[in-house]
C-alpha atoms as a PDB file:
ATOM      1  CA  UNK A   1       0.000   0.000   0.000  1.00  0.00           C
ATOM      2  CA  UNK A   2       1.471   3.565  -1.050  1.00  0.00           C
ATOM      3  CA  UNK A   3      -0.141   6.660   0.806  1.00  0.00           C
ATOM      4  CA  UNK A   4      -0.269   9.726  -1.315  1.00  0.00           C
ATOM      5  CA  UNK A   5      -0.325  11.832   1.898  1.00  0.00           C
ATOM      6  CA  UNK A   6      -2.536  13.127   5.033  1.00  0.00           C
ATOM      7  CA  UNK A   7      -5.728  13.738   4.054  1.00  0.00           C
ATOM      8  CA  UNK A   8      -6.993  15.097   7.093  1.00  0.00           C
ATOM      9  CA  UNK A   9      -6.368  15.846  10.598  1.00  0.00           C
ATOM     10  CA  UNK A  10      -9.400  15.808  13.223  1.00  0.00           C
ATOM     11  CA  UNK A  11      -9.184  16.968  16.618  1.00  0.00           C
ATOM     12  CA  UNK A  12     -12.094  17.772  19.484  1.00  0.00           C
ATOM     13  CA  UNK A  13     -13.408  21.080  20.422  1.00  0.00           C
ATOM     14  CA  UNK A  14     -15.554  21.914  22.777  1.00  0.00           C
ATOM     15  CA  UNK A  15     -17.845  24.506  20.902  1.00  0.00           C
ATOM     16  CA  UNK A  16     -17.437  24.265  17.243  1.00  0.00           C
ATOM     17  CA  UNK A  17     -18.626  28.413  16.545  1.00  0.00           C
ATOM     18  CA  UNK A  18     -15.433  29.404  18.839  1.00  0.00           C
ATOM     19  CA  UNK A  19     -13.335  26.901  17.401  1.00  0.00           C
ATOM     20  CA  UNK A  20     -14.266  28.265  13.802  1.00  0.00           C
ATOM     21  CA  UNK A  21     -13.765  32.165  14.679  1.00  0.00           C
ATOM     22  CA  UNK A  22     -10.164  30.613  16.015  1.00  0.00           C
ATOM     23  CA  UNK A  23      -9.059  28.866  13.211  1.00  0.00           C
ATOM     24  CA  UNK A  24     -10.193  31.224  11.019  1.00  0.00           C
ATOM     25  CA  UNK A  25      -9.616  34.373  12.130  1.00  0.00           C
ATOM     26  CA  UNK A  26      -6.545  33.628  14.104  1.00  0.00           C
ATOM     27  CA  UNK A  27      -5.020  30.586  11.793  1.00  0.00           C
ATOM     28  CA  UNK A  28      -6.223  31.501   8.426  1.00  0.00           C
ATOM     29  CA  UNK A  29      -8.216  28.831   7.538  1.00  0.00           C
ATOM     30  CA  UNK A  30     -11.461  28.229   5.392  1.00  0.00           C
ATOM     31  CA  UNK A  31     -14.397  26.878   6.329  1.00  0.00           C
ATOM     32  CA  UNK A  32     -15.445  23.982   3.700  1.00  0.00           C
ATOM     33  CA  UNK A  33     -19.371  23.728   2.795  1.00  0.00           C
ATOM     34  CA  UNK A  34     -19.005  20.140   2.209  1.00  0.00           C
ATOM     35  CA  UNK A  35     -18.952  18.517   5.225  1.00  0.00           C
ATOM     36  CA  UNK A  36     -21.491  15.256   5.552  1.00  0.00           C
ATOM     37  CA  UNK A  37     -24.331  16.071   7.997  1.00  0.00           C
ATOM     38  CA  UNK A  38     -23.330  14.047  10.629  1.00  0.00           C
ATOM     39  CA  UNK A  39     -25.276  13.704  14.110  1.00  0.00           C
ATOM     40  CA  UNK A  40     -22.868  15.962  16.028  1.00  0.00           C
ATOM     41  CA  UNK A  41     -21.453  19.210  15.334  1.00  0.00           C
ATOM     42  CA  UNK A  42     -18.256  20.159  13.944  1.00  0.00           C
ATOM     43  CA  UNK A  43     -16.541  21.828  10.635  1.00  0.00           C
ATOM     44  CA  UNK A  44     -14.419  21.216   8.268  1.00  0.00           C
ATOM     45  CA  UNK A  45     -11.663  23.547   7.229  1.00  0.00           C
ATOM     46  CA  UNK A  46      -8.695  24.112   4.723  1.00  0.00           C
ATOM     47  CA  UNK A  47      -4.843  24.694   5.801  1.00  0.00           C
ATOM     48  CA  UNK A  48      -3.122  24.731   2.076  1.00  0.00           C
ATOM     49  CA  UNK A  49      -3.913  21.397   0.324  1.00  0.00           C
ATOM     50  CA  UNK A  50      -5.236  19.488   3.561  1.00  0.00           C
ATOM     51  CA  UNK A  51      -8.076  19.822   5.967  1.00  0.00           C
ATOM     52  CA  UNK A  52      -8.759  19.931   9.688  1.00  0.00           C
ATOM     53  CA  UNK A  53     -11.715  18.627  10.981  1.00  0.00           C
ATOM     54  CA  UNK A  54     -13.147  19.904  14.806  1.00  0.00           C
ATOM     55  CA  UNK A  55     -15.433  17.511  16.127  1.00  0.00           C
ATOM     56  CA  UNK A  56     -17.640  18.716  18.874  1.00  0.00           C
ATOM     57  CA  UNK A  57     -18.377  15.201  20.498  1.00  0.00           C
ATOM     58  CA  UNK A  58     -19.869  15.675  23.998  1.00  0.00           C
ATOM     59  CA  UNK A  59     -18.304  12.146  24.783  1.00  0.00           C
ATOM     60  CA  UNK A  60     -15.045  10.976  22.348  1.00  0.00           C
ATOM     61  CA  UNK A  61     -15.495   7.876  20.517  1.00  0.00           C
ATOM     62  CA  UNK A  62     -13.516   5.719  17.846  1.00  0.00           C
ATOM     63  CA  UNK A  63     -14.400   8.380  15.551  1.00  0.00           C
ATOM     64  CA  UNK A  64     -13.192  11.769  17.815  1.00  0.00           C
ATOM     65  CA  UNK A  65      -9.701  12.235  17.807  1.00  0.00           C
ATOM     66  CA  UNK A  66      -7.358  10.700  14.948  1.00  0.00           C
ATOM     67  CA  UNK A  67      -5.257  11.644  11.264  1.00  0.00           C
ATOM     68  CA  UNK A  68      -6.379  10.212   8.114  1.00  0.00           C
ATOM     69  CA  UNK A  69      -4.097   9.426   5.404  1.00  0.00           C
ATOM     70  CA  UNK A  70      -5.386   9.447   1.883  1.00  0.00           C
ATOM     71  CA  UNK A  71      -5.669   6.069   0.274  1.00  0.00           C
ATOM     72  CA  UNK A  72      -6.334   5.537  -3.838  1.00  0.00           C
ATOM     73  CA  UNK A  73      -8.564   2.382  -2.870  1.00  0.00           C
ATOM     74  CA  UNK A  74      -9.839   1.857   0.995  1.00  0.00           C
ATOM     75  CA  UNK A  75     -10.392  -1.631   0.025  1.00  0.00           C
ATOM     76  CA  UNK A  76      -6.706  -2.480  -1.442  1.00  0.00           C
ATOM     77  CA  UNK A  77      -5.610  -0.508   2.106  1.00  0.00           C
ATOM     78  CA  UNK A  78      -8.123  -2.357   4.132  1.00  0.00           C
ATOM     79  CA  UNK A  79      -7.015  -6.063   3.021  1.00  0.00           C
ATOM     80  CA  UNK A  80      -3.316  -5.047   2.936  1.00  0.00           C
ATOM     81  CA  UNK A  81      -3.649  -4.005   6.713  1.00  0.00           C
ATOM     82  CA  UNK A  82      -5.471  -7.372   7.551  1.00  0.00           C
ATOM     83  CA  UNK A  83      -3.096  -9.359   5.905  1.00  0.00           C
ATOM     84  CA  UNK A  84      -0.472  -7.947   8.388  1.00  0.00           C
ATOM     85  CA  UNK A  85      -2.967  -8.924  11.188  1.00  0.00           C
ATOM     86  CA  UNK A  86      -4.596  -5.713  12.028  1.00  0.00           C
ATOM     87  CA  UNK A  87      -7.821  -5.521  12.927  1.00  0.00           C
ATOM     88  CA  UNK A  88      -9.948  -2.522  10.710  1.00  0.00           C
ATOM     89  CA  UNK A  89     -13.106  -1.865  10.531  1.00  0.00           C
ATOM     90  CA  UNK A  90     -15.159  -2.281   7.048  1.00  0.00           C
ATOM     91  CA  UNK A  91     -14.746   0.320   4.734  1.00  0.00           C
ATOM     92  CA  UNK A  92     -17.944   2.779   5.297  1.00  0.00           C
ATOM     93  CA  UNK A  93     -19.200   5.725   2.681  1.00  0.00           C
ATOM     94  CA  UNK A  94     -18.975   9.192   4.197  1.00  0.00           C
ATOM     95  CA  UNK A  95     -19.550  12.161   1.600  1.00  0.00           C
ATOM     96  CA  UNK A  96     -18.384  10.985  -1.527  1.00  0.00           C
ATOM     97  CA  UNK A  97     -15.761   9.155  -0.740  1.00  0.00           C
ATOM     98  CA  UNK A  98     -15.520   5.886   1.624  1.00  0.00           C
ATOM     99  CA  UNK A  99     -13.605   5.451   4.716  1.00  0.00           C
ATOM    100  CA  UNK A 100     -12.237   2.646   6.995  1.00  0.00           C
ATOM    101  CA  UNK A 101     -10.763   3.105  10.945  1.00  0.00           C
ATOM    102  CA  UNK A 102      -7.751   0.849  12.241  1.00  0.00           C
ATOM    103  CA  UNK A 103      -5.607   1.801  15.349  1.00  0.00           C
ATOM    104  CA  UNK A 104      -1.755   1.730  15.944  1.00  0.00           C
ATOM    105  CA  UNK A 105      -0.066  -0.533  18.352  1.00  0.00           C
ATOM    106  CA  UNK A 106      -0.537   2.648  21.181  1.00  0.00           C
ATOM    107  CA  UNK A 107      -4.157   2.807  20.647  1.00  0.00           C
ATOM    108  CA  UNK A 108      -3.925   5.717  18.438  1.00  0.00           C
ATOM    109  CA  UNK A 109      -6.899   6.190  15.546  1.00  0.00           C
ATOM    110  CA  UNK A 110      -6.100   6.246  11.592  1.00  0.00           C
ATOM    111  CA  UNK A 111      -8.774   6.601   9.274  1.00  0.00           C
ATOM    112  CA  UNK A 112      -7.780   5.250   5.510  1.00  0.00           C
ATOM    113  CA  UNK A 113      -9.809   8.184   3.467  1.00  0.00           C
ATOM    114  CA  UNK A 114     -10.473   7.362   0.338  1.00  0.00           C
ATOM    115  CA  UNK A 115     -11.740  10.770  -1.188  1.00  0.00           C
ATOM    116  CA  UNK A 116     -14.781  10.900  -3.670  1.00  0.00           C
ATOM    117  CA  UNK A 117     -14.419  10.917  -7.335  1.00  0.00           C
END
């Protein structure tokens, strides 16, 4: 499996508005208008040629915190991380593009983004 870089990296806030008016105003970032309507808040915003996402979870789960690293085919990156004996989730559609969630040895969450066509 070849990665062609991060896709995106998400990270928990605790009221998405103020975490917007921060990022933006203070970082220079963009708010994106094509996040998926997902059943908690949260935006999604451009740094250069990535994205940060802020989710506003009120308790973090397997999806909260965690990178994602662009993948040309989830399912290629899927089986090639089960061969090796990792345990991943099934690859899931989000937007237009699909997604799968594995974690590193510490515990740590990577989401294999495969982005929409």
């Amino acid at each position: 499996m070849r990665s062609p870089g991060i896709h995106h990296v998400s990270i928990n806030v605790h009221d998405t508005a103020e975490a917007v008016e921060f990022y933006t105003d203070v970082l220079g970032m963009t708010v994106r208008t094509d996040r998926p309507n997902f059943d908690f808040a949260g935006a999604w915003l451009d740094v250069g040629d990535h994205q940060v996402h802020l989710l506003e979870l009120t308790v973090p789960d397997n999806v909260g915190q965690h990178f994602a690293i662009a993948v040309d085919d989830v399912d290629v990156a899927v089986a090639h991380a089960r061969e090796r004996g990792v345990q991943v989730g099934d690859p899931t559609p989000v937007g237009s593009g699909r997604q799968a969630f594995l974690q590193d040895p510490s515990g740590n969450t990577i989401e294999l983004h495969q982005p929409g066509r």
